[in-house]
Protein backbone atom coordinates (compact mmCIF):
# COMPACT_ATOMS: atom_id res chain seq x y z
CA UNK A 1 4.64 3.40 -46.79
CA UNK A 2 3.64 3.13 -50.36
CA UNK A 3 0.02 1.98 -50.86
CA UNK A 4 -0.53 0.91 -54.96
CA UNK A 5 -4.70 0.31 -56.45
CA UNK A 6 -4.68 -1.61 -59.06
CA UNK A 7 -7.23 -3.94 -61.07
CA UNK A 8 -9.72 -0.92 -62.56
CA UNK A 9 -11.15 -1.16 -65.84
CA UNK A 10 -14.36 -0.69 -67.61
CA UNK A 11 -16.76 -3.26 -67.36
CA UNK A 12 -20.99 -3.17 -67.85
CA UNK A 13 -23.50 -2.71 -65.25
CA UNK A 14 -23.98 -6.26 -63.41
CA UNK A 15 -20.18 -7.07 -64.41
CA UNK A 16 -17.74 -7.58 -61.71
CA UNK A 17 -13.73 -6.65 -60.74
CA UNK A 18 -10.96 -7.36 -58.49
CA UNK A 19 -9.34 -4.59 -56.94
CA UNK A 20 -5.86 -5.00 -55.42
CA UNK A 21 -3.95 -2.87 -53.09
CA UNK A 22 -0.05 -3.45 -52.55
CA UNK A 23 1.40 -2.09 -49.66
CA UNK A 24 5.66 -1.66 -49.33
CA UNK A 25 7.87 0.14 -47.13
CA UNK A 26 6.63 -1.50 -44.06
CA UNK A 27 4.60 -4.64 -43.08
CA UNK A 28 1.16 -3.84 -41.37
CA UNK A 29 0.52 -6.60 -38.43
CA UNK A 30 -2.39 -4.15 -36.98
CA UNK A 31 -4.51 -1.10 -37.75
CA UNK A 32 -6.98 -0.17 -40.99
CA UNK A 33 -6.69 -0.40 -44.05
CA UNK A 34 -9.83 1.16 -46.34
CA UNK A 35 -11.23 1.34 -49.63
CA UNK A 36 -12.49 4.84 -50.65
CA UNK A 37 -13.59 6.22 -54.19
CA UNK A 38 -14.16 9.73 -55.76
CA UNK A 39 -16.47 10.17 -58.47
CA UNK A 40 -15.74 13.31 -61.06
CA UNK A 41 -16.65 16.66 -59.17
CA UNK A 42 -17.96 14.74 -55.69
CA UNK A 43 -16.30 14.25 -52.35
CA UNK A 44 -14.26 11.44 -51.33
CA UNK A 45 -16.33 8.48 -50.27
CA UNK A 46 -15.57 5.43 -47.82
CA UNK A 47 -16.60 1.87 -49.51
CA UNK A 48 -15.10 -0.06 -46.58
CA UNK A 49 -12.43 -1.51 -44.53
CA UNK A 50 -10.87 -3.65 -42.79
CA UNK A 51 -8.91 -4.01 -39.42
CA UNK A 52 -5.83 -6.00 -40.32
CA UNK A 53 -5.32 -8.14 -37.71
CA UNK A 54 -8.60 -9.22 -36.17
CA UNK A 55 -10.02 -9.22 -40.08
CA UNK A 56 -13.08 -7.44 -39.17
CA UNK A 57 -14.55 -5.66 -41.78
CA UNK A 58 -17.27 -2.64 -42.58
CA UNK A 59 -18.76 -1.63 -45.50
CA UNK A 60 -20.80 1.62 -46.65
CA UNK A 61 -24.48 0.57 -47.10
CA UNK A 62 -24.05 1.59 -51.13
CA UNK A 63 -21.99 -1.26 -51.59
CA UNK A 64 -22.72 -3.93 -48.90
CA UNK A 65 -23.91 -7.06 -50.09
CA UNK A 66 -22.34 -6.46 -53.50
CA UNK A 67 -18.60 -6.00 -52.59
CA UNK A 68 -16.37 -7.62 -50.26
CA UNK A 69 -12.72 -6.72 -48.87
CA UNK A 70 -10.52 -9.30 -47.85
CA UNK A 71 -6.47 -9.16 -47.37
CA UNK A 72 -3.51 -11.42 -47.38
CA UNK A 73 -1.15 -11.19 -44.52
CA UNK A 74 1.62 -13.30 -46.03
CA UNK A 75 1.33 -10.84 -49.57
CA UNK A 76 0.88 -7.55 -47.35
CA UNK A 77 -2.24 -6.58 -50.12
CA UNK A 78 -5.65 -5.87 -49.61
CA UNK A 79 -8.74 -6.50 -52.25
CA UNK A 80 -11.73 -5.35 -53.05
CA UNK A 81 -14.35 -7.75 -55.24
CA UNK A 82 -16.82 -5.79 -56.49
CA UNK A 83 -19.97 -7.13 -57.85
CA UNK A 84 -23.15 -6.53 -59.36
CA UNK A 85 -21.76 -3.16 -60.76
CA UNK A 86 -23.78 0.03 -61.51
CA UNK A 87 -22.94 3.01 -63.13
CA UNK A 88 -23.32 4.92 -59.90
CA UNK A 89 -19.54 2.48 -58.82
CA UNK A 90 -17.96 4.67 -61.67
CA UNK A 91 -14.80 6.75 -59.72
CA UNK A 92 -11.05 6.31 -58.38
CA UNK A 93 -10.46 3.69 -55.96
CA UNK A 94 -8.17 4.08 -53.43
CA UNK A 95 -6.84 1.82 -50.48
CA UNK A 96 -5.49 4.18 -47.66
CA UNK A 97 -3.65 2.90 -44.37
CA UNK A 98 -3.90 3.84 -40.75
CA UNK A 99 -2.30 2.36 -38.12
CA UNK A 100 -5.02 2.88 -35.86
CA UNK A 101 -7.98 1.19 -34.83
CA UNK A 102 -10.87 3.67 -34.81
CA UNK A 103 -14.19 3.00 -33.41
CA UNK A 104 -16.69 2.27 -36.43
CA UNK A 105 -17.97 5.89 -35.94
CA UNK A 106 -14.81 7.19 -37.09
CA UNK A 107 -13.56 4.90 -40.09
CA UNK A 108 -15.61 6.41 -42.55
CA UNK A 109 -13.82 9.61 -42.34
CA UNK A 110 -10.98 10.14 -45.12
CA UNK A 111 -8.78 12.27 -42.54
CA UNK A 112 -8.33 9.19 -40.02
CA UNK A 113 -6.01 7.20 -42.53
CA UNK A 114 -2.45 8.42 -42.35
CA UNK A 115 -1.04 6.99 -45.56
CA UNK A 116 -2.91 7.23 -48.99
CA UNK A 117 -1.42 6.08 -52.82
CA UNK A 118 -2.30 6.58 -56.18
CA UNK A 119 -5.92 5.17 -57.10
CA UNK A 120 -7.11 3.09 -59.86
CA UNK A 121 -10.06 3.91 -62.46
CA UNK A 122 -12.92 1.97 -62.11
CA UNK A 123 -16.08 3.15 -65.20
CA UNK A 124 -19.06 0.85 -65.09
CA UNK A 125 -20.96 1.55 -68.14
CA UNK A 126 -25.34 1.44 -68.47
């Protein structure tokens, strides 16, 4: 499974962006797929996800209210609109896969997803 983030950029604080995630290899009909980010010199960080058949969806409390995941079944992709952007947003984004379902206790950790690609820059400037 190849998992591709794309759509980073810089934009200004209270800007917005599309993410996009591209998965290949395989065609995902169930499990989790997730949006994480890592910020120069800090730890890997959930945003949120999204269970790919029942389209339920979780977000970290950073970003709720300002982004929103959604994915296209037909396309096998996954996006992530981000708006009202602050500096703080600045990092990689990447979209990792699982093909489980975890309980919402457990889809915040980085180590549950099984198959992770190359991220995408996102730098909000002040």
């Amino acid at each position: 499974v190849q998992l591709q983030a794309c759509g980073g950029g810089l934009v200004q604080a209270g800007g917005s962006l599309r993410l996009s995630c591209a998965a290949s290899g395989r065609t995902f009909s169930s499990g989790t797929m997730g949006w994480f980010r890592q910020a120069p010199g800090k730890e890997r960080e959930f945003v949120g996800c999204i269970r790919w058949r029942s389209n339920q969806r979780f977000y970290a409390s950073s970003v709720k209210d300002r982004f929103t995941i959604s994915r296209d079944y037909a396309k096998n992709s996954m996006y992530l609109q981000m708006n009202s952007l602050k500096p703080e947003d600045t990092a990689v984004y990447y979209c990792p896969a699982t093909d489980a379902n975890y309980v919402l206790s457990s889809v915040s950790e980085p180590d549950k997803y099984d198959y992770w690609g190359q991220g995408t820059l996102v730098t909000v400037s002040s």
